[in-house]
Protein backbone atom coordinates (compact mmCIF):
# COMPACT_ATOMS: atom_id res chain seq x y z
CA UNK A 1 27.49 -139.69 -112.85
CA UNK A 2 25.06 -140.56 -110.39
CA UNK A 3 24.84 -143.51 -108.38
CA UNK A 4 22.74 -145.10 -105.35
CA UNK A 5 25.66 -147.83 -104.80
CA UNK A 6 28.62 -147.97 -105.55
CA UNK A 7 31.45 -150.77 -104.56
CA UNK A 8 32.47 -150.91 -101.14
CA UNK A 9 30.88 -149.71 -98.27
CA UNK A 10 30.94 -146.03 -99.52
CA UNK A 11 27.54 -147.24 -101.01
CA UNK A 12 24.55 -144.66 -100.10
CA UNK A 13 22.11 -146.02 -97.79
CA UNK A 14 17.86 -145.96 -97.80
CA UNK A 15 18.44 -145.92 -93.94
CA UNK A 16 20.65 -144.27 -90.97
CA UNK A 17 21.81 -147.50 -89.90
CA UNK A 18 25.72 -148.20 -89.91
CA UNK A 19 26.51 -151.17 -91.92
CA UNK A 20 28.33 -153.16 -89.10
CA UNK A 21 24.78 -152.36 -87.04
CA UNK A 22 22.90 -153.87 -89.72
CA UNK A 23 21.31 -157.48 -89.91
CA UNK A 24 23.42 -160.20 -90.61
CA UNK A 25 21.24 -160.83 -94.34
CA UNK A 26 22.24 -157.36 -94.74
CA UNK A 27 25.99 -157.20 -93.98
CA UNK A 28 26.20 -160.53 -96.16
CA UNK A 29 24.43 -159.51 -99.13
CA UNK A 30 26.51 -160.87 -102.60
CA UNK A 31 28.55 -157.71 -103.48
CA UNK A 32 29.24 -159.78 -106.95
CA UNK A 33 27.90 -162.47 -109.18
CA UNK A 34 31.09 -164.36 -108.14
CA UNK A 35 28.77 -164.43 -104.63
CA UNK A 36 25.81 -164.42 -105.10
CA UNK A 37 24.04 -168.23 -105.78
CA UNK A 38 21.71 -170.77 -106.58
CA UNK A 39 20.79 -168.79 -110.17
CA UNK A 40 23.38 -170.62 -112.54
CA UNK A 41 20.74 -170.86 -114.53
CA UNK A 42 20.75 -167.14 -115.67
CA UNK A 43 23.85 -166.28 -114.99
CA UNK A 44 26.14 -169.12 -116.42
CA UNK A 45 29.35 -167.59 -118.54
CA UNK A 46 28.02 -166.35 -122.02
CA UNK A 47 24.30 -166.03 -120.89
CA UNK A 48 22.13 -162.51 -121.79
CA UNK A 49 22.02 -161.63 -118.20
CA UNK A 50 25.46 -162.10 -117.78
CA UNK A 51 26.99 -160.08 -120.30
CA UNK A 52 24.64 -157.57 -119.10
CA UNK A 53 26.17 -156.99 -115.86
CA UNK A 54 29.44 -157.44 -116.80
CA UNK A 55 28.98 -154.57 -119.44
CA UNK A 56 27.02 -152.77 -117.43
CA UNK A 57 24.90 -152.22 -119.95
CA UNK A 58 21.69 -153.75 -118.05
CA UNK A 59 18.50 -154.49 -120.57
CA UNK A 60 14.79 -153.65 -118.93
CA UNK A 61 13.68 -157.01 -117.15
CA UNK A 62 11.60 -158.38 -114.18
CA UNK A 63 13.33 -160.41 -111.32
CA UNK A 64 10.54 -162.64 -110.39
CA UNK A 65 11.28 -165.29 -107.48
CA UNK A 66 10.39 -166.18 -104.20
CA UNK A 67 11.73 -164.37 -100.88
CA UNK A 68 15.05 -164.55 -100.31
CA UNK A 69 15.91 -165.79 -103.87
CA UNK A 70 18.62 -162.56 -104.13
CA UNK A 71 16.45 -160.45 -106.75
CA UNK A 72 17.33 -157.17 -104.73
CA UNK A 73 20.94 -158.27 -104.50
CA UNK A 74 20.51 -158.81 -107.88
CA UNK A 75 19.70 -155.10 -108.86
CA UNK A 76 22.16 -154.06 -106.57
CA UNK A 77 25.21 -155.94 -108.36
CA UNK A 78 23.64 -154.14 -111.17
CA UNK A 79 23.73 -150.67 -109.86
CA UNK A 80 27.52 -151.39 -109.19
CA UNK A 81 28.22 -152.62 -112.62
CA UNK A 82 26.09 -149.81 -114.49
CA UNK A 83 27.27 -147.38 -116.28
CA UNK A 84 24.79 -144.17 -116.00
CA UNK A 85 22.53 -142.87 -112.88
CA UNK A 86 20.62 -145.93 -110.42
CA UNK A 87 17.50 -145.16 -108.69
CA UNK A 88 15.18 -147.51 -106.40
CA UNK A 89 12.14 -147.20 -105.38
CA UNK A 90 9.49 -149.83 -103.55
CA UNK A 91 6.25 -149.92 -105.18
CA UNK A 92 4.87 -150.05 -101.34
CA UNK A 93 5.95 -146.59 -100.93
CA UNK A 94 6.00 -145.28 -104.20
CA UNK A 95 3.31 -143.98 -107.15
CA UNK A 96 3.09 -142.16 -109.92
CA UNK A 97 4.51 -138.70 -108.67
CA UNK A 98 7.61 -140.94 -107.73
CA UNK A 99 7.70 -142.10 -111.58
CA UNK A 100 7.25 -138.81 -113.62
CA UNK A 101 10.08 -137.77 -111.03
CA UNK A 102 11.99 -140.40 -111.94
CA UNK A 103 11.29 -140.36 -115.80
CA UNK A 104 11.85 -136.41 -115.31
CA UNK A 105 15.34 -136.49 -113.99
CA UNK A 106 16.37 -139.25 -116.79
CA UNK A 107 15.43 -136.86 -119.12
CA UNK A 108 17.29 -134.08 -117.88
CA UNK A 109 20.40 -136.41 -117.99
CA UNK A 110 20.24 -137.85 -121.42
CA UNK A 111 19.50 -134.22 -122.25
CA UNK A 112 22.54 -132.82 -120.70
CA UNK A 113 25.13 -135.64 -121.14
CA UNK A 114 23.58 -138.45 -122.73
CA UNK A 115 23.39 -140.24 -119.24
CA UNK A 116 21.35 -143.20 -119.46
CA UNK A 117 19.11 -144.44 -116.23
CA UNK A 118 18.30 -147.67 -114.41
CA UNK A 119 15.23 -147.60 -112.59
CA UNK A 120 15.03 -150.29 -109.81
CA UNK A 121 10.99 -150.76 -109.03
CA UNK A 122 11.01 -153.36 -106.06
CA UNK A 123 7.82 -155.25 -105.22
CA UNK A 124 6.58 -153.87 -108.92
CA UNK A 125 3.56 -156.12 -108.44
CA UNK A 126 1.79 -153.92 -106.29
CA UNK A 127 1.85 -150.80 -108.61
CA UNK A 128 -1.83 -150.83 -110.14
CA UNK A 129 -2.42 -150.82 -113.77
CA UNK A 130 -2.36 -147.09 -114.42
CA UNK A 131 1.02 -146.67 -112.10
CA UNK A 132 2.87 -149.71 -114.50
CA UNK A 133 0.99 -147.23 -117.63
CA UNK A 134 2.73 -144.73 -116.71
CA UNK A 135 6.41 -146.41 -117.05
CA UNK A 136 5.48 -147.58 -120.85
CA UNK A 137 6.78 -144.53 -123.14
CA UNK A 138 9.79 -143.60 -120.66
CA UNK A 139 10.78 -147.97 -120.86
CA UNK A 140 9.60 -148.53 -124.75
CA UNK A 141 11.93 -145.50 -126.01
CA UNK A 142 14.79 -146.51 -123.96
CA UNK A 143 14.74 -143.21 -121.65
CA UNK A 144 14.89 -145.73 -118.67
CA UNK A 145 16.44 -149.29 -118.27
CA UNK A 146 13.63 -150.81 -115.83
CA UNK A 147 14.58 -153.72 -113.10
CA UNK A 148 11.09 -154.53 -111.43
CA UNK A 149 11.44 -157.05 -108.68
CA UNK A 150 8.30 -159.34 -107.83
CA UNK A 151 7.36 -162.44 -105.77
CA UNK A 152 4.15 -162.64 -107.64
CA UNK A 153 3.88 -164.41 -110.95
CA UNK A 154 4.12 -161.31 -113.23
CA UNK A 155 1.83 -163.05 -115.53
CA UNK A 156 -0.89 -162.60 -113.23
CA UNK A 157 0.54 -158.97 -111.63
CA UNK A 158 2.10 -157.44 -114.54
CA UNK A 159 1.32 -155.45 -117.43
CA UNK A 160 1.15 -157.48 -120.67
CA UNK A 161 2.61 -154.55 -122.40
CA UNK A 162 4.74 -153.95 -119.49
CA UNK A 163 5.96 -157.50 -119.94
CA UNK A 164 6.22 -157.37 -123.65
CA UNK A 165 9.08 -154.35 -123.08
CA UNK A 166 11.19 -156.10 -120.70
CA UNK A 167 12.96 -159.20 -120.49
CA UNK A 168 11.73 -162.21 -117.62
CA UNK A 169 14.22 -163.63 -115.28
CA UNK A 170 12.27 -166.57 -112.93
CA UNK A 171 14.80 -167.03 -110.09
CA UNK A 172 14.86 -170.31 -108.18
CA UNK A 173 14.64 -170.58 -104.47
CA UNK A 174 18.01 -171.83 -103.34
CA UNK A 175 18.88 -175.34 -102.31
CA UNK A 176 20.03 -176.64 -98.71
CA UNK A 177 23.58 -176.72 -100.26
CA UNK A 178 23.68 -172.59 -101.53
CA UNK A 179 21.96 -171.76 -98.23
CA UNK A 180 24.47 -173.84 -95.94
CA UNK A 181 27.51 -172.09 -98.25
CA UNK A 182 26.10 -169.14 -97.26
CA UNK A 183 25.81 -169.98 -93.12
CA UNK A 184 29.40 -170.50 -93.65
CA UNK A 185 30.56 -167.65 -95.49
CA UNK A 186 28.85 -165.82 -92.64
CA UNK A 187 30.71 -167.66 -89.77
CA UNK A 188 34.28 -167.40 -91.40
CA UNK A 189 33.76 -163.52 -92.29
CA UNK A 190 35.29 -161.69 -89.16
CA UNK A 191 33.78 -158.32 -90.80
CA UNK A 192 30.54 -159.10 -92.40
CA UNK A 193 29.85 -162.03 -90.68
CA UNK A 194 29.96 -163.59 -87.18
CA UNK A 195 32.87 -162.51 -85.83
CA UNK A 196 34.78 -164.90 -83.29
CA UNK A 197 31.49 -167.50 -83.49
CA UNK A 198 31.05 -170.21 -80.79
CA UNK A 199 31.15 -173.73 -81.01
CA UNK A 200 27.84 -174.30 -83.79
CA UNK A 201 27.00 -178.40 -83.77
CA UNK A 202 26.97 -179.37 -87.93
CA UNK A 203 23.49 -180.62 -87.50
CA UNK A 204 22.38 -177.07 -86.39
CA UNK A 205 23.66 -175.37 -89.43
CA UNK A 206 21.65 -178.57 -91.59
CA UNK A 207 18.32 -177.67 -89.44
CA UNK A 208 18.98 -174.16 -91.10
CA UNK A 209 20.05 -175.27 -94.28
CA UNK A 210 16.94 -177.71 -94.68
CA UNK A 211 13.74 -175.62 -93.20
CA UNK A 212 14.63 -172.23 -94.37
CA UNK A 213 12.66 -173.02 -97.50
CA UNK A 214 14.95 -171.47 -99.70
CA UNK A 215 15.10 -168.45 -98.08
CA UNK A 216 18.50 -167.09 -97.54
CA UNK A 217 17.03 -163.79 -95.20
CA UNK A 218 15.30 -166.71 -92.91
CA UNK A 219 18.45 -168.73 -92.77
CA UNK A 220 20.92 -165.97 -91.75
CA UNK A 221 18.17 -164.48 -89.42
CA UNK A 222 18.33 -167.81 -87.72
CA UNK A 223 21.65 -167.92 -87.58
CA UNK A 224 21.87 -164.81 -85.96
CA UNK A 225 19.41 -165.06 -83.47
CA UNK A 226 21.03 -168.63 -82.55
CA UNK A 227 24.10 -167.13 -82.35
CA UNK A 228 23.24 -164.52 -80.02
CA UNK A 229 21.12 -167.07 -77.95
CA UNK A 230 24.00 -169.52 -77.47
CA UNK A 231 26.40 -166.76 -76.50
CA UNK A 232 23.94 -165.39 -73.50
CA UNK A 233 23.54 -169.15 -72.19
CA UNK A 234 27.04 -169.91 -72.52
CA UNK A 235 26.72 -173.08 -74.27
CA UNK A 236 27.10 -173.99 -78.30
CA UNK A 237 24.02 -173.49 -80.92
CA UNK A 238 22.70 -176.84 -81.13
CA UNK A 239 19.91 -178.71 -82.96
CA UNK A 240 17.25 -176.79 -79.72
CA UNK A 241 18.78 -173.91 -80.01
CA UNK A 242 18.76 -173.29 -84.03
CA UNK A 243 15.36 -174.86 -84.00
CA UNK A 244 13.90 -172.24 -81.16
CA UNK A 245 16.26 -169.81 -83.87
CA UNK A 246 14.17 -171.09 -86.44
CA UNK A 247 10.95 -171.19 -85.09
CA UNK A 248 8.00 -172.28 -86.76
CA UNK A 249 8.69 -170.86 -90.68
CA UNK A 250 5.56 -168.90 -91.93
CA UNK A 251 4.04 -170.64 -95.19
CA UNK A 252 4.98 -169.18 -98.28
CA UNK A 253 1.56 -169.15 -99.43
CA UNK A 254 -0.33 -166.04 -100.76
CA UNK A 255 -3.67 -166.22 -100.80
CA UNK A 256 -3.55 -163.43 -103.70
CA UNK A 257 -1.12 -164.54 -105.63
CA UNK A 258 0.59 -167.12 -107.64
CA UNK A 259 0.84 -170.21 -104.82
CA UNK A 260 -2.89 -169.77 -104.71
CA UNK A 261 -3.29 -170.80 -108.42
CA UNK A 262 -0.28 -173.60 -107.44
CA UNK A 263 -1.16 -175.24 -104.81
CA UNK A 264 -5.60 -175.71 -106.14
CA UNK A 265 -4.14 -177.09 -108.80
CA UNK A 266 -2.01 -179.22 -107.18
CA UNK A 267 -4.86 -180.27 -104.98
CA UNK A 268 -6.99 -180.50 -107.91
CA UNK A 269 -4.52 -182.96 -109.74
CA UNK A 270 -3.52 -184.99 -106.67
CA UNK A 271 -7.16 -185.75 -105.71
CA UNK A 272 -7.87 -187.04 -109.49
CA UNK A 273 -4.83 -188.96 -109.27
CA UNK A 274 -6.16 -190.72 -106.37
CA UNK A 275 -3.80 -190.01 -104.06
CA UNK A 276 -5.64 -189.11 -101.03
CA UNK A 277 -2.48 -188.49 -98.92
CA UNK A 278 -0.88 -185.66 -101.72
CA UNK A 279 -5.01 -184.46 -101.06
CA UNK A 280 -4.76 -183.93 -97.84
CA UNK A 281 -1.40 -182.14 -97.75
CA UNK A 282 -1.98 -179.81 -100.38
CA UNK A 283 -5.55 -178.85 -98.58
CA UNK A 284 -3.44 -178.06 -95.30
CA UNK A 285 -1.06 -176.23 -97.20
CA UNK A 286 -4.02 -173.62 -98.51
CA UNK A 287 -5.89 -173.77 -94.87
CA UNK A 288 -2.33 -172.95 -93.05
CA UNK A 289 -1.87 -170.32 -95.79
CA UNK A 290 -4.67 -168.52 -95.12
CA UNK A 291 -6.53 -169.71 -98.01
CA UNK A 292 -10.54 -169.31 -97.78
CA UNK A 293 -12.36 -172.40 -97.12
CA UNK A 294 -15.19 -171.27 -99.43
CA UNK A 295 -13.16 -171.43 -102.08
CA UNK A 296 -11.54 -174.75 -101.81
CA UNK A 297 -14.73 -176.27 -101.03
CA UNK A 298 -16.31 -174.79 -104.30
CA UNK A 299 -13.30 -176.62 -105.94
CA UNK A 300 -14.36 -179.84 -104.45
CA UNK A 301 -18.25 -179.43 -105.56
CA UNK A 302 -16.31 -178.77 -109.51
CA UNK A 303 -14.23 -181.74 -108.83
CA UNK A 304 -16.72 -184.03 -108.07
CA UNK A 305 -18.82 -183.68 -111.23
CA UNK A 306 -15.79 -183.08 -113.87
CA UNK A 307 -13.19 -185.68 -112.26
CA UNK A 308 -15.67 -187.93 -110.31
CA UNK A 309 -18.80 -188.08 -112.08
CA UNK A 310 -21.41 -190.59 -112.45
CA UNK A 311 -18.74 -192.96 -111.28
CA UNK A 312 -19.61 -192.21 -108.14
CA UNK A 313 -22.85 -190.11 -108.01
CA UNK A 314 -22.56 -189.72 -104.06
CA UNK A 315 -19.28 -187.63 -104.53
CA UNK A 316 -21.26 -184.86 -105.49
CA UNK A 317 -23.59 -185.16 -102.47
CA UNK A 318 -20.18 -185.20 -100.03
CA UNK A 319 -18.85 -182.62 -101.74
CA UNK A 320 -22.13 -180.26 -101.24
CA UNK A 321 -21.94 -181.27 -97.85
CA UNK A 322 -18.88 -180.36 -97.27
CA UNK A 323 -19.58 -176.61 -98.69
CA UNK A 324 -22.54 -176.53 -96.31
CA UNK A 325 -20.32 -177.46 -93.84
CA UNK A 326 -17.65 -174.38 -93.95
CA UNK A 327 -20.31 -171.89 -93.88
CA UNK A 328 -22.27 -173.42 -90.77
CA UNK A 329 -19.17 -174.55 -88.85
CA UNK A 330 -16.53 -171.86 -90.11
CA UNK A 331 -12.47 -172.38 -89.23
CA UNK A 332 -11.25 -174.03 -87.53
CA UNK A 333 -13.33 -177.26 -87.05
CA UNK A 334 -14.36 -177.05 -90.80
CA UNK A 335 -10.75 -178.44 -91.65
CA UNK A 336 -12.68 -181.49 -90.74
CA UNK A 337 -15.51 -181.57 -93.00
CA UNK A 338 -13.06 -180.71 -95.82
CA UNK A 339 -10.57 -183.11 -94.84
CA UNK A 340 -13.07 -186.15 -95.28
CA UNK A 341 -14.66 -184.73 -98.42
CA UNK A 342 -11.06 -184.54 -99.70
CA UNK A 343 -10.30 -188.70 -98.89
CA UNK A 344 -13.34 -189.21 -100.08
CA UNK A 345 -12.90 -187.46 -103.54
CA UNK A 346 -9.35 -188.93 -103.67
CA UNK A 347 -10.81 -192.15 -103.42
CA UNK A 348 -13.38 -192.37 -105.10
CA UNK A 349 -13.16 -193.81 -108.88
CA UNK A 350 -12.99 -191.72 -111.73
CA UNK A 351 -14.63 -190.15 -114.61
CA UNK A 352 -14.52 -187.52 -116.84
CA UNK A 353 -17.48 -188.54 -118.76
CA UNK A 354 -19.94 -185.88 -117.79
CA UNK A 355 -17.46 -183.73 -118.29
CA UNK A 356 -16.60 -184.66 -122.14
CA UNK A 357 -19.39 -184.73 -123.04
CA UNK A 358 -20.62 -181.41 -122.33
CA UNK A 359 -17.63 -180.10 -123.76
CA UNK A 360 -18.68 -182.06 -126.83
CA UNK A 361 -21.71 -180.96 -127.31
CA UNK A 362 -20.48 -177.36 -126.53
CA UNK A 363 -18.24 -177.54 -129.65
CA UNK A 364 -20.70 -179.16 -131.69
CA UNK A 365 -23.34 -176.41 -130.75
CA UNK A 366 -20.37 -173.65 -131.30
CA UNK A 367 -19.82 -174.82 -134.34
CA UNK A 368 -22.90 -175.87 -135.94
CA UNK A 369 -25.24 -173.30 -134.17
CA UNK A 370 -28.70 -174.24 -132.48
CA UNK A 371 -30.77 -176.55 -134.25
CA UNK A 372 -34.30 -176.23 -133.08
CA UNK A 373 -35.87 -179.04 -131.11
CA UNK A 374 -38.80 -180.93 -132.79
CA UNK A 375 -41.88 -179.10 -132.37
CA UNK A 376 -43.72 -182.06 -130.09
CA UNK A 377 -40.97 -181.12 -127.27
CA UNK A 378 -41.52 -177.68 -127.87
CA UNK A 379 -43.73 -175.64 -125.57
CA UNK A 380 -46.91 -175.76 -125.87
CA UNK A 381 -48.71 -174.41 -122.84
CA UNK A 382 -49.40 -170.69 -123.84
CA UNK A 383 -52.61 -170.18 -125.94
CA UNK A 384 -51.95 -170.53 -129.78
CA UNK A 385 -49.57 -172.77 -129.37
CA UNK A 386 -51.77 -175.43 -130.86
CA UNK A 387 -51.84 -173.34 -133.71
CA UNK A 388 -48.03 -172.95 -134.23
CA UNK A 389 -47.95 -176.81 -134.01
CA UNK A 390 -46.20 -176.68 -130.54
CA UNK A 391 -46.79 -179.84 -128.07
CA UNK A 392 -48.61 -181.75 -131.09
CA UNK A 393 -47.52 -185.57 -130.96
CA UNK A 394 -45.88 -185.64 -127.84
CA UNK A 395 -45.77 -189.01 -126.69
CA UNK A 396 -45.33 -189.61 -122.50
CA UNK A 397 -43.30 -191.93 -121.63
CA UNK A 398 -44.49 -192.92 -118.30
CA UNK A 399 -47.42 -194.37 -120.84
CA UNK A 400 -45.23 -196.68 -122.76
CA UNK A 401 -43.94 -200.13 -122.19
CA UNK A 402 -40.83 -199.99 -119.86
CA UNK A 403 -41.22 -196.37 -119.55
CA UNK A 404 -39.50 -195.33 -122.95
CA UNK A 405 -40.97 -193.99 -125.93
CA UNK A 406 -38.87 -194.40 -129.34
CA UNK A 407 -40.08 -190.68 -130.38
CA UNK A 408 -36.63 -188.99 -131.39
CA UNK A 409 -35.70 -186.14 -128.66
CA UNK A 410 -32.63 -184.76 -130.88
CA UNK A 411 -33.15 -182.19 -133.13
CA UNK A 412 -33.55 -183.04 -137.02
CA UNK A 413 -30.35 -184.14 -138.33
CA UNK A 414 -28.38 -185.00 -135.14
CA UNK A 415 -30.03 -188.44 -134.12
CA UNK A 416 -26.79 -190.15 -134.90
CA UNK A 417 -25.07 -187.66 -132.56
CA UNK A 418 -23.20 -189.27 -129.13
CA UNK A 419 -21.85 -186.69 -126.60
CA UNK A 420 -22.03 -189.11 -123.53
CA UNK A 421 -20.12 -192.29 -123.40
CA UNK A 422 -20.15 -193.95 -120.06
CA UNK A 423 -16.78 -195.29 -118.50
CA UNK A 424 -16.84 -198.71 -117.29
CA UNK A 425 -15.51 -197.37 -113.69
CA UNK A 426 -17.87 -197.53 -110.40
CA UNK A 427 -21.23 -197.01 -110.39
CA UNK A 428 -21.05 -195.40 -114.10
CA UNK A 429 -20.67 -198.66 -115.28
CA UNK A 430 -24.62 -200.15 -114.69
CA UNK A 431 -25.35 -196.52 -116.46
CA UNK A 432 -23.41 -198.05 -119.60
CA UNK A 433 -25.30 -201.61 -119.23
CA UNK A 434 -28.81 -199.41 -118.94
CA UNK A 435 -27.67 -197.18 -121.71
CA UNK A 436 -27.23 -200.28 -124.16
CA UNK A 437 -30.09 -201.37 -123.10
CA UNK A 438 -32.15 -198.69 -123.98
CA UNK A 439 -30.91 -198.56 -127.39
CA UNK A 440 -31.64 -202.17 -127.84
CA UNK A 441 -34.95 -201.91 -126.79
CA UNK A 442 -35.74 -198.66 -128.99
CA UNK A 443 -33.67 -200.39 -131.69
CA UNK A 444 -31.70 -196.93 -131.87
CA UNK A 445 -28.47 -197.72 -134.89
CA UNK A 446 -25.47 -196.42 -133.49
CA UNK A 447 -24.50 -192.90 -132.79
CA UNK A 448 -21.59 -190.85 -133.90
CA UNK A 449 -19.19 -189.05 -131.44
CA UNK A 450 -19.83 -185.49 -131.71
């Protein structure tokens, strides 16, 4: 039987380097699901997962959670538990040759000693769509038991029919209280841990616990690098020390992945909410992140016609301005310009009007088809037009009394149709007042809602 890991520290390595030389995330990976925490939720007693492991009898699934969330340790607890031949591969390193190598050997096993496989695909997000093909037959016969590990929403990175053969785990990113456990596991282990520690102030090892973001690699890297500080100085790791440890913790934003679509929504929601602060913090989030100002300012010119509206007609003109603004000023001063468009959006009041009523007469034309408009609105300039009875009747209403001319506009069978119906909010409210008084002066009867 073949194996990658096994239990202790016999375990084959991807690298030369001797396990008490490793880093300290390293030397304290979970060895067992006794260890490893923070994902009760898929690994509470009597759960799928669970009795997978324990069986070692593993079912094909994808690990999907942020850094540090103990997907790889994960696999690995796995691999120990398994019962049949564990391979791993990084989908950074790795492509189809790697695969049909893979798939190849799992054949000659079952073949020769009915030797089932587990394939661990790290990072499977990156494989392209014909690399993830290629894994369908060997995964929907059962020739290989695939773990593929992700920090990308696998909705978005995966497969479908990759995803309809394997089972999703979504694991959480780990609370202050997992991630302080684990800063003390690693002081009070002499062997995997910190051995003989110094003096570490409790609010050091909360700074770690609280701005690691969930990260358990971060927080143990800190430690570590604290740790080793404090010793060269002579003097105990406090709050300046883990902080300097710490440093400044890069965004967990991707710019191609999931947090994009999280956090422009979350901008997106907060600013129709009104809440210009949640606005502005969500917009640093994406700018810190990386994100592209062009594309956060294109969701403000959306925003300000589907969530603003004629409630504020001047939205749309600060919005605009505020596109024009990233591509003549460019990062970093554009922050600016986005910044105030994003108050002022925030702020602004509300409405979804326009927005309805598009969508209603979308459905209406959807369903219904394309009437033809009445042939006096039709066009009439070309020659024979006349003829076809284009233009004929047309009444201008610049001509009339008040400007408006009671000639029906809709087409045949649809003047009792409403798709618009101001809100009483900001400016769209003296649109309602002018509306009514429109139809009271054309005597229109009232209109349906499409």
């Amino acid at each position: 039987m073949e194996r990658l890991f096994d239990t202790g520290e016999a375990a084959r390595r991807r690298t030369g380097v001797p396990p008490s030389q490793a880093p300290l995330p390293v030397r304290m990976r979970p060895r067992s699901l006794e260890e490893l925490l923070g994902q009760d939720h898929l690994l509470g007693e009597g759960s799928a997962l669970r009795a997978a492991v324990e069986t070692g009898e593993p079912h094909s699934a994808i690990l999907y959670g942020p850094p540090g969330s103990g997907k790889t340790t994960l696999a690995r607890i796995i691999a120990i538990a398994c019962r049949g031949a564990f391979e791993e591969f990084s989908a950074v390193n790795a492509g189809r040759a790697e695969v049909r190598a893979v798939i190849g050997r799992a054949e000659e096993r079952r073949s020769a000693a009915d030797e089932p496989t587990i394939f661990f695909l790290d990072e499977i997000h990156r494989f392209n769509k014909a690399q993830q093909d290629a894994l369908l037959p060997a995964v929907e016969e059962g020739l290989v038991t695939l773990i593929g590990a992700t920090t990308e929403n696998p909705y978005f990175e995966v497969n479908s029919a990759l995803l309809s053969r394997t089972q999703l785990y979504e694991l959480r990113p780990l609370e202050p209280g997992h991630i302080r456990r684990l800063l003390d596991r690693a002081l009070a282990d002499p062997e995997r841990g910190i051995p003989d520690p110094p003096e570490i102030e409790p609010a050091a090892l909360e700074l770690l616990a609280e701005r690691s973001g969930g990260d358990a690699r971060i927080a143990l890297s800190a430690l570590e690098r604290a740790v080793e500080t404090a010793r060269a100085g002579g003097h105990p790791v406090d709050l300046d020390t883990a902080e300097d440890a710490l440093q400044r913790k890069a965004l967990t934003y991707d710019r191609e992945g999931d947090r994009h679509y999280d956090y422009i929504s979350a901008w997106i929601k907060a600013t129709r909410a009104s809440d210009p602060d949640a606005s502005l913090y969500y917009l640093a989030v994406m700018l810190e992140g990386g994100e592209d100002p062009r594309f956060v300012a294109r969701r403000m010119v959306i925003l300000a016609s589907e969530d603003v509206g004629n409630a504020d007609p001047q939205a749309l003109v600060v919005a605009n301005a505020a596109a024009d603004a990233v591509d003549r000023v460019g990062l970093p001063e554009c922050r600016l310009n986005l910044a105030q468009a994003a108050a002022y959006l925030a702020l602004a009041p509300k409405s979804n009007a326009s927005y309805r009523g598009i969508q209603r007469a979308t459905a209406h034309v959807r369903e219904h088809g394309a009437k033809p408009p009445p042939s006096y609105l039709q066009d009439a300039h070309y020659p024979g037009a006349q003829r076809l009875g284009r233009g004929i009747g047309y009444v201008y209403p610049h001509e009339e009394p008040g400007g408006l001319a009671g000639q029906p506009v809709m087409p045949e069978g649809l003047e009792a149709e409403r798709f618009y119906e101001p809100t009483d909010r900001g400016f769209e409210a003296e649109l309602g007042r002018r509306l009514e008084a429109i139809r009271r002066h054309l005597g229109e009867p009232g209109r349906s809602s499409g």
